[in-house]
C-alpha atoms as a PDB file:
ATOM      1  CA  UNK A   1     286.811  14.135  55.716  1.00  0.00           C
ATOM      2  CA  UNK A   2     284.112  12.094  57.350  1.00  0.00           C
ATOM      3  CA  UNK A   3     282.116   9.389  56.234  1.00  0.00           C
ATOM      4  CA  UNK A   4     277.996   9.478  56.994  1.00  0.00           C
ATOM      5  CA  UNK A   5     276.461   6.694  58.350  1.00  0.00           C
ATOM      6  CA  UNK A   6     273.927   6.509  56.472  1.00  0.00           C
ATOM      7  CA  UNK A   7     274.823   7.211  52.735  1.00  0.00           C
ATOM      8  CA  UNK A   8     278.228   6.345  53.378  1.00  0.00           C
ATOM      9  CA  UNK A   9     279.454   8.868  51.697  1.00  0.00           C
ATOM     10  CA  UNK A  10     282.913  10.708  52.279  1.00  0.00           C
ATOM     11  CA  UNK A  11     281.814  14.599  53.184  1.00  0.00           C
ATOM     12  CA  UNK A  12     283.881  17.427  54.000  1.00  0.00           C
ATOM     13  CA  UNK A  13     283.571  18.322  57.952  1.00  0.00           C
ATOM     14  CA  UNK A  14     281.589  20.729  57.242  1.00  0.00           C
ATOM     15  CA  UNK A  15     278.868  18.714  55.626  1.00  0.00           C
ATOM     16  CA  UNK A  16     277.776  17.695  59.304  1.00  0.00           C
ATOM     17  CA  UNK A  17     275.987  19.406  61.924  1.00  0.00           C
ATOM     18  CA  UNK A  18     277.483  20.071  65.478  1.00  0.00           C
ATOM     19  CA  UNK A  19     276.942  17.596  68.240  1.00  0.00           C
ATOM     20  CA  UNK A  20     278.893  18.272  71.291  1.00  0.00           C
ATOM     21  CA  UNK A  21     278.326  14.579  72.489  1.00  0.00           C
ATOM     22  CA  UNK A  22     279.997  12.712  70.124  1.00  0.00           C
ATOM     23  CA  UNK A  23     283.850  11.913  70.335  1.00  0.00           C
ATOM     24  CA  UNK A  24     284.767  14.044  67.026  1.00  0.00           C
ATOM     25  CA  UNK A  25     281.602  16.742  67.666  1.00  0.00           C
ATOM     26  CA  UNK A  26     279.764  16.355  64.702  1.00  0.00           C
ATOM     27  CA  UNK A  27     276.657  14.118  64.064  1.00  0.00           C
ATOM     28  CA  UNK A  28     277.235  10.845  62.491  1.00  0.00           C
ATOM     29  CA  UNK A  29     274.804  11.514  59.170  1.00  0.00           C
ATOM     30  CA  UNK A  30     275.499  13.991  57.132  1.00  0.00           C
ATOM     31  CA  UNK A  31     273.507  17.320  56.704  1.00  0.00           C
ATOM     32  CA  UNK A  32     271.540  16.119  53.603  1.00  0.00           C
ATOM     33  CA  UNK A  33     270.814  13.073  55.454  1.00  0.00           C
ATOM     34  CA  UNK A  34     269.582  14.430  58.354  1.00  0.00           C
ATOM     35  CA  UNK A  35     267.433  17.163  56.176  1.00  0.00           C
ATOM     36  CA  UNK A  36     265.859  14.615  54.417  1.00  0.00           C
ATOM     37  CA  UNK A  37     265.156  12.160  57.456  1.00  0.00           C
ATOM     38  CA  UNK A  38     264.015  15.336  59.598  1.00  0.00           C
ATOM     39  CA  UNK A  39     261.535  16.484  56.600  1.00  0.00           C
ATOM     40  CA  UNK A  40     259.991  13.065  56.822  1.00  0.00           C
ATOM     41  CA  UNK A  41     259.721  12.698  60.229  1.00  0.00           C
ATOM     42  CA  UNK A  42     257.476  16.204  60.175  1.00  0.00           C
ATOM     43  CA  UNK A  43     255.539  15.304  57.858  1.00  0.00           C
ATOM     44  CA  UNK A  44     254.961  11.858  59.425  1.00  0.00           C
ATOM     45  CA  UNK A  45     254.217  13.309  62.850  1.00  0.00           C
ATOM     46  CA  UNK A  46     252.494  17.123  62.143  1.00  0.00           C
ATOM     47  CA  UNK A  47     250.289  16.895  65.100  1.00  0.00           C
ATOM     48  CA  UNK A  48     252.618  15.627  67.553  1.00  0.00           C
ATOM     49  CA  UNK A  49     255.106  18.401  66.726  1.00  0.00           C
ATOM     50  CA  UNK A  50     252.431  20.763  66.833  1.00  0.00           C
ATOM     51  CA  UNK A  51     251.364  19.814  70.428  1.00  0.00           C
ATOM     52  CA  UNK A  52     254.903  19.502  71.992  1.00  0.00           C
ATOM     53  CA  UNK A  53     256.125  23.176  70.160  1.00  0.00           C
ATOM     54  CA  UNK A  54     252.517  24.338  71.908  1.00  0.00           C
ATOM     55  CA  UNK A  55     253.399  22.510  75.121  1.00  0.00           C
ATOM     56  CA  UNK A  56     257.110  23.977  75.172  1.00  0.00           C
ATOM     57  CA  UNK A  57     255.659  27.587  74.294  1.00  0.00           C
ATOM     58  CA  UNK A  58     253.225  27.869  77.183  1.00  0.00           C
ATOM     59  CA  UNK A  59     256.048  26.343  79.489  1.00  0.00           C
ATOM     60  CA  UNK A  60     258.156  29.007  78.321  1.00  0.00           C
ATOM     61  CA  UNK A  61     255.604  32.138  77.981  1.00  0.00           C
ATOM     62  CA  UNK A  62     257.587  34.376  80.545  1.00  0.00           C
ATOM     63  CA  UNK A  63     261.262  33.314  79.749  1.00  0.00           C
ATOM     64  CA  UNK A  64     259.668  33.809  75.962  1.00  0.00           C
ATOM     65  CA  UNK A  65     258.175  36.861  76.366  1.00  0.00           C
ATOM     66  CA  UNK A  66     261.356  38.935  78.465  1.00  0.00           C
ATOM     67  CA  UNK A  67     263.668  37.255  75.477  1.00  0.00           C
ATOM     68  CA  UNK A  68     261.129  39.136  73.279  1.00  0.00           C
ATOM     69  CA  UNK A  69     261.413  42.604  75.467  1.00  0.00           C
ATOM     70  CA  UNK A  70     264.948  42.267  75.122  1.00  0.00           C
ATOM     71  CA  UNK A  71     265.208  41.697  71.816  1.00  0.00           C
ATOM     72  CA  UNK A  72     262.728  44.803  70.794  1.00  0.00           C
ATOM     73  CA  UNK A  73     264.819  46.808  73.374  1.00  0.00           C
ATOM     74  CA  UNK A  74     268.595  46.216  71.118  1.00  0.00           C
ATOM     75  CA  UNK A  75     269.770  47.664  68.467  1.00  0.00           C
ATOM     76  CA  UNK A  76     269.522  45.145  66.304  1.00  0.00           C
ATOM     77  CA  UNK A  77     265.912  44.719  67.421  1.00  0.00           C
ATOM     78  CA  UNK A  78     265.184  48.307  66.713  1.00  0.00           C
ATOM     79  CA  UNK A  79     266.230  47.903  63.028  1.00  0.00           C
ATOM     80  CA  UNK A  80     264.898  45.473  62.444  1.00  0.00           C
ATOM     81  CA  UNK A  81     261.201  47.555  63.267  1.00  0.00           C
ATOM     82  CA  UNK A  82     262.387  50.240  61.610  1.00  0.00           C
ATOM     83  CA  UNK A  83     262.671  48.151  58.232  1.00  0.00           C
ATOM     84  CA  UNK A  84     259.344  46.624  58.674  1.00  0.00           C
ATOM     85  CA  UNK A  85     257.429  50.387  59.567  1.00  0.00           C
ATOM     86  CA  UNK A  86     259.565  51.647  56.341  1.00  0.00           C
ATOM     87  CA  UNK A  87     258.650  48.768  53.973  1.00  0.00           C
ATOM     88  CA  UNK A  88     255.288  49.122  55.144  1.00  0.00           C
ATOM     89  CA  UNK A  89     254.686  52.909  54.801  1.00  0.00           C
ATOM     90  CA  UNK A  90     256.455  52.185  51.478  1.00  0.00           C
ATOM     91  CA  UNK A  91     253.656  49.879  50.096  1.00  0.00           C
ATOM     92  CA  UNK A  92     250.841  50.981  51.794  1.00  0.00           C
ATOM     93  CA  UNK A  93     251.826  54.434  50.158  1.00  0.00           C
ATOM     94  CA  UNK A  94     251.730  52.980  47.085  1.00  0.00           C
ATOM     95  CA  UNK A  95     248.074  52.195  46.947  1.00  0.00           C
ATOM     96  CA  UNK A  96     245.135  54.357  47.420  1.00  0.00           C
ATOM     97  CA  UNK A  97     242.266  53.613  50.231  1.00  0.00           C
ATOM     98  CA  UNK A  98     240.119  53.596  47.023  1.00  0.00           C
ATOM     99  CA  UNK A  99     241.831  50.859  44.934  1.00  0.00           C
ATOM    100  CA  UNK A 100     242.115  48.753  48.764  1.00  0.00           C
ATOM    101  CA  UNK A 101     238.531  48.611  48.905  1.00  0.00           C
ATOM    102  CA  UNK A 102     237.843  47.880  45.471  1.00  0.00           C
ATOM    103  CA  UNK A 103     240.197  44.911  45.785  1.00  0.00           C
ATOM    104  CA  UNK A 104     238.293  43.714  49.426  1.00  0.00           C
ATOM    105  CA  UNK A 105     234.789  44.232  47.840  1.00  0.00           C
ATOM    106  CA  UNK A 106     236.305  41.769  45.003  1.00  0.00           C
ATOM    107  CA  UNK A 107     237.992  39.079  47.500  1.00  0.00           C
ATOM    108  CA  UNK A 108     234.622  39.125  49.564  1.00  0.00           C
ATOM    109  CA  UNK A 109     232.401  38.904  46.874  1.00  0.00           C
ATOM    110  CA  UNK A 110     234.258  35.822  45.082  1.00  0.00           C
ATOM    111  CA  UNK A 111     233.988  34.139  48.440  1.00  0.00           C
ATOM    112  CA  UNK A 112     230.050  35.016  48.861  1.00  0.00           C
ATOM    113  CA  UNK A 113     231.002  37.032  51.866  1.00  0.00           C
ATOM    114  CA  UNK A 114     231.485  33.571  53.558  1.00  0.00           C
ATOM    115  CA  UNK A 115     234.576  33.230  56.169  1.00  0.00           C
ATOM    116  CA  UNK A 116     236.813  30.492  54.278  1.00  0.00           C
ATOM    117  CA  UNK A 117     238.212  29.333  57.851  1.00  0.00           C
ATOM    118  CA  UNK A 118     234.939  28.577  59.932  1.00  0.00           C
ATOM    119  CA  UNK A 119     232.745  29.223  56.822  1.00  0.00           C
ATOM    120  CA  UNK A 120     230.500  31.712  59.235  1.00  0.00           C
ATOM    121  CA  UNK A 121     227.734  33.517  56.092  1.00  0.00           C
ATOM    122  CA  UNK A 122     228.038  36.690  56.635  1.00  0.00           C
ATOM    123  CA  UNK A 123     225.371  39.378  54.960  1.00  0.00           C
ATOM    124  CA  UNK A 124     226.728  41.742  52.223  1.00  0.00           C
ATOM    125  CA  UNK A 125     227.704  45.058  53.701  1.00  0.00           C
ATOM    126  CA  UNK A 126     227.405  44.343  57.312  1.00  0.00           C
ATOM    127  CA  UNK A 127     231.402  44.555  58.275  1.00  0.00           C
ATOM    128  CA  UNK A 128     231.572  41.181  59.408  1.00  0.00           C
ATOM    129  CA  UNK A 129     233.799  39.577  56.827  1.00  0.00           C
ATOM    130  CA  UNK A 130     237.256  41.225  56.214  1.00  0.00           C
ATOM    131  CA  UNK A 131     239.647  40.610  53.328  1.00  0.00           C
ATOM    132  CA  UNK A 132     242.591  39.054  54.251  1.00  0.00           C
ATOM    133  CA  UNK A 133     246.236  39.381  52.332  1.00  0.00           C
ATOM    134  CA  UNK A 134     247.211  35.969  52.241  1.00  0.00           C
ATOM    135  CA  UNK A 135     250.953  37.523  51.354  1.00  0.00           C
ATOM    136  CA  UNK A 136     251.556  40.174  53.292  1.00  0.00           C
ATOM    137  CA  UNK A 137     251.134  44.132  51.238  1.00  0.00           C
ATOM    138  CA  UNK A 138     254.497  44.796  53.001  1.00  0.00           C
ATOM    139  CA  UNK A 139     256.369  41.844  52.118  1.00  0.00           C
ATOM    140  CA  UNK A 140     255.163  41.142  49.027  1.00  0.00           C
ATOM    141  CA  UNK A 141     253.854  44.498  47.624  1.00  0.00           C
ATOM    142  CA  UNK A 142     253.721  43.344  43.909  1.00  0.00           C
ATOM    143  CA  UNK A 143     250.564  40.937  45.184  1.00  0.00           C
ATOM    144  CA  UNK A 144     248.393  43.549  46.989  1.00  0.00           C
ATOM    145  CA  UNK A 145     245.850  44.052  44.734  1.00  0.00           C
ATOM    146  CA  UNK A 146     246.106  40.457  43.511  1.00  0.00           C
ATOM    147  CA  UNK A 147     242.700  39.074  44.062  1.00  0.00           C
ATOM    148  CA  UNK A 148     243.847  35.507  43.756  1.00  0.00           C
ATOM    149  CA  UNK A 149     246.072  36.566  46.961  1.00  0.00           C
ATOM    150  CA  UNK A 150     243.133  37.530  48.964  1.00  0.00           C
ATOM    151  CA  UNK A 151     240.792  35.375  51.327  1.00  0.00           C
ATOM    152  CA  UNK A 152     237.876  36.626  53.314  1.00  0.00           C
ATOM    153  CA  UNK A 153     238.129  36.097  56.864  1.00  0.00           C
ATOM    154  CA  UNK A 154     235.044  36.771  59.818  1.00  0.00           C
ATOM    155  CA  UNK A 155     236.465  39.055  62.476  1.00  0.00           C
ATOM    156  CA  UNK A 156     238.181  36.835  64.732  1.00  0.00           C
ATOM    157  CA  UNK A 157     239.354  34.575  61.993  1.00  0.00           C
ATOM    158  CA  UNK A 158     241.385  37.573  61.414  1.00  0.00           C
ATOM    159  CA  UNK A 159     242.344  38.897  64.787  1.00  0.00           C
ATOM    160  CA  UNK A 160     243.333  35.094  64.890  1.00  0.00           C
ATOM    161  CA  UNK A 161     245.282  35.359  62.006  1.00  0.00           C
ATOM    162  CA  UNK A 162     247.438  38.636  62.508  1.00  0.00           C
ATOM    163  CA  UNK A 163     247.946  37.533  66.509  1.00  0.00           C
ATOM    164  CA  UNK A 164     249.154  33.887  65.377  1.00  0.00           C
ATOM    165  CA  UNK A 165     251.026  34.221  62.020  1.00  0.00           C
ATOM    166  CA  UNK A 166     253.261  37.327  61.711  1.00  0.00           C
ATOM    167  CA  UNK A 167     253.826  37.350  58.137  1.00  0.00           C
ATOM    168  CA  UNK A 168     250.047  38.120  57.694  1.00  0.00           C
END
């Protein structure tokens, strides 16, 4: 048993994280502690989390990127694609080209074919404003044709999207 320092509470051993620098190897607040201090402290400081994880990332781009290669090379990696290309398959299977479009026409037209991240107007029919899944069809197959899950995007609000957030 160990007592947290800051709800001074008596915890089980296990109800603190690791810290290899203290005497007994555990941190000195306990997990729900920490949780809730670490929750505030994001949410206090967004941007300057955002801009040191961006900072650290393009420090890190190559050692990033082999880790990456590696990963996609094991077994485990490999699964772990074949899962995601099987789910996928699964729900796009599931629902026709037809009923797709019909649910993009309705996204597009509810937003007045306007881009809802850099609100670029867009004419009707032109191709420049996509629908977006806001839940992935893959993931979440029960909200594909959910027009309430939907958000029209211009072009490279898109590309932006699918290169940036992988559970698009």
């Amino acid at each position: 048993m160990k007592t947290c320092s800051k709800c001074k509470r008596k915890k089980p051993r296990t109800g603190f994280y690791k810290d290899q620098n203290k005497i007994d190897g555990l941190r000195y607040q306990c997990k729900t502690c920490f949780n809730s201090y670490r929750k505030k402290y994001l949410k206090e400081n967004t941007e300057k989390v955002k801009v040191k994880a961006a900072s650290y990332r393009s420090y890190h781009k190559a050692e990033m990127k082999a880790y990456k290669k590696n990963y996609r090379a094991s077994p485990q990696g490999k699964k772990v694609r074949e899962d995601y290309l099987s789910k996928l398959s699964l729900s796009n299977r599931k629902i026709s080209k037809r009923t797709l479009s019909s649910w993009s026409l309705k996204v597009r037209q509810r937003d007045d074919y306007i881009c809802m991240h850099c609100y670029h107007e867009a004419v009707p029919g032109d191709g420049s404003i996509h629908a977006h899944h806001i839940l992935s069809k893959a993931r979440f197959p029960q909200y594909a044709l959910d027009v309430s899950n939907g958000i029209s995007l211009c072009k490279s609000c898109h590309l932006f999207q699918h290169q940036h957030f992988t559970d698009c």
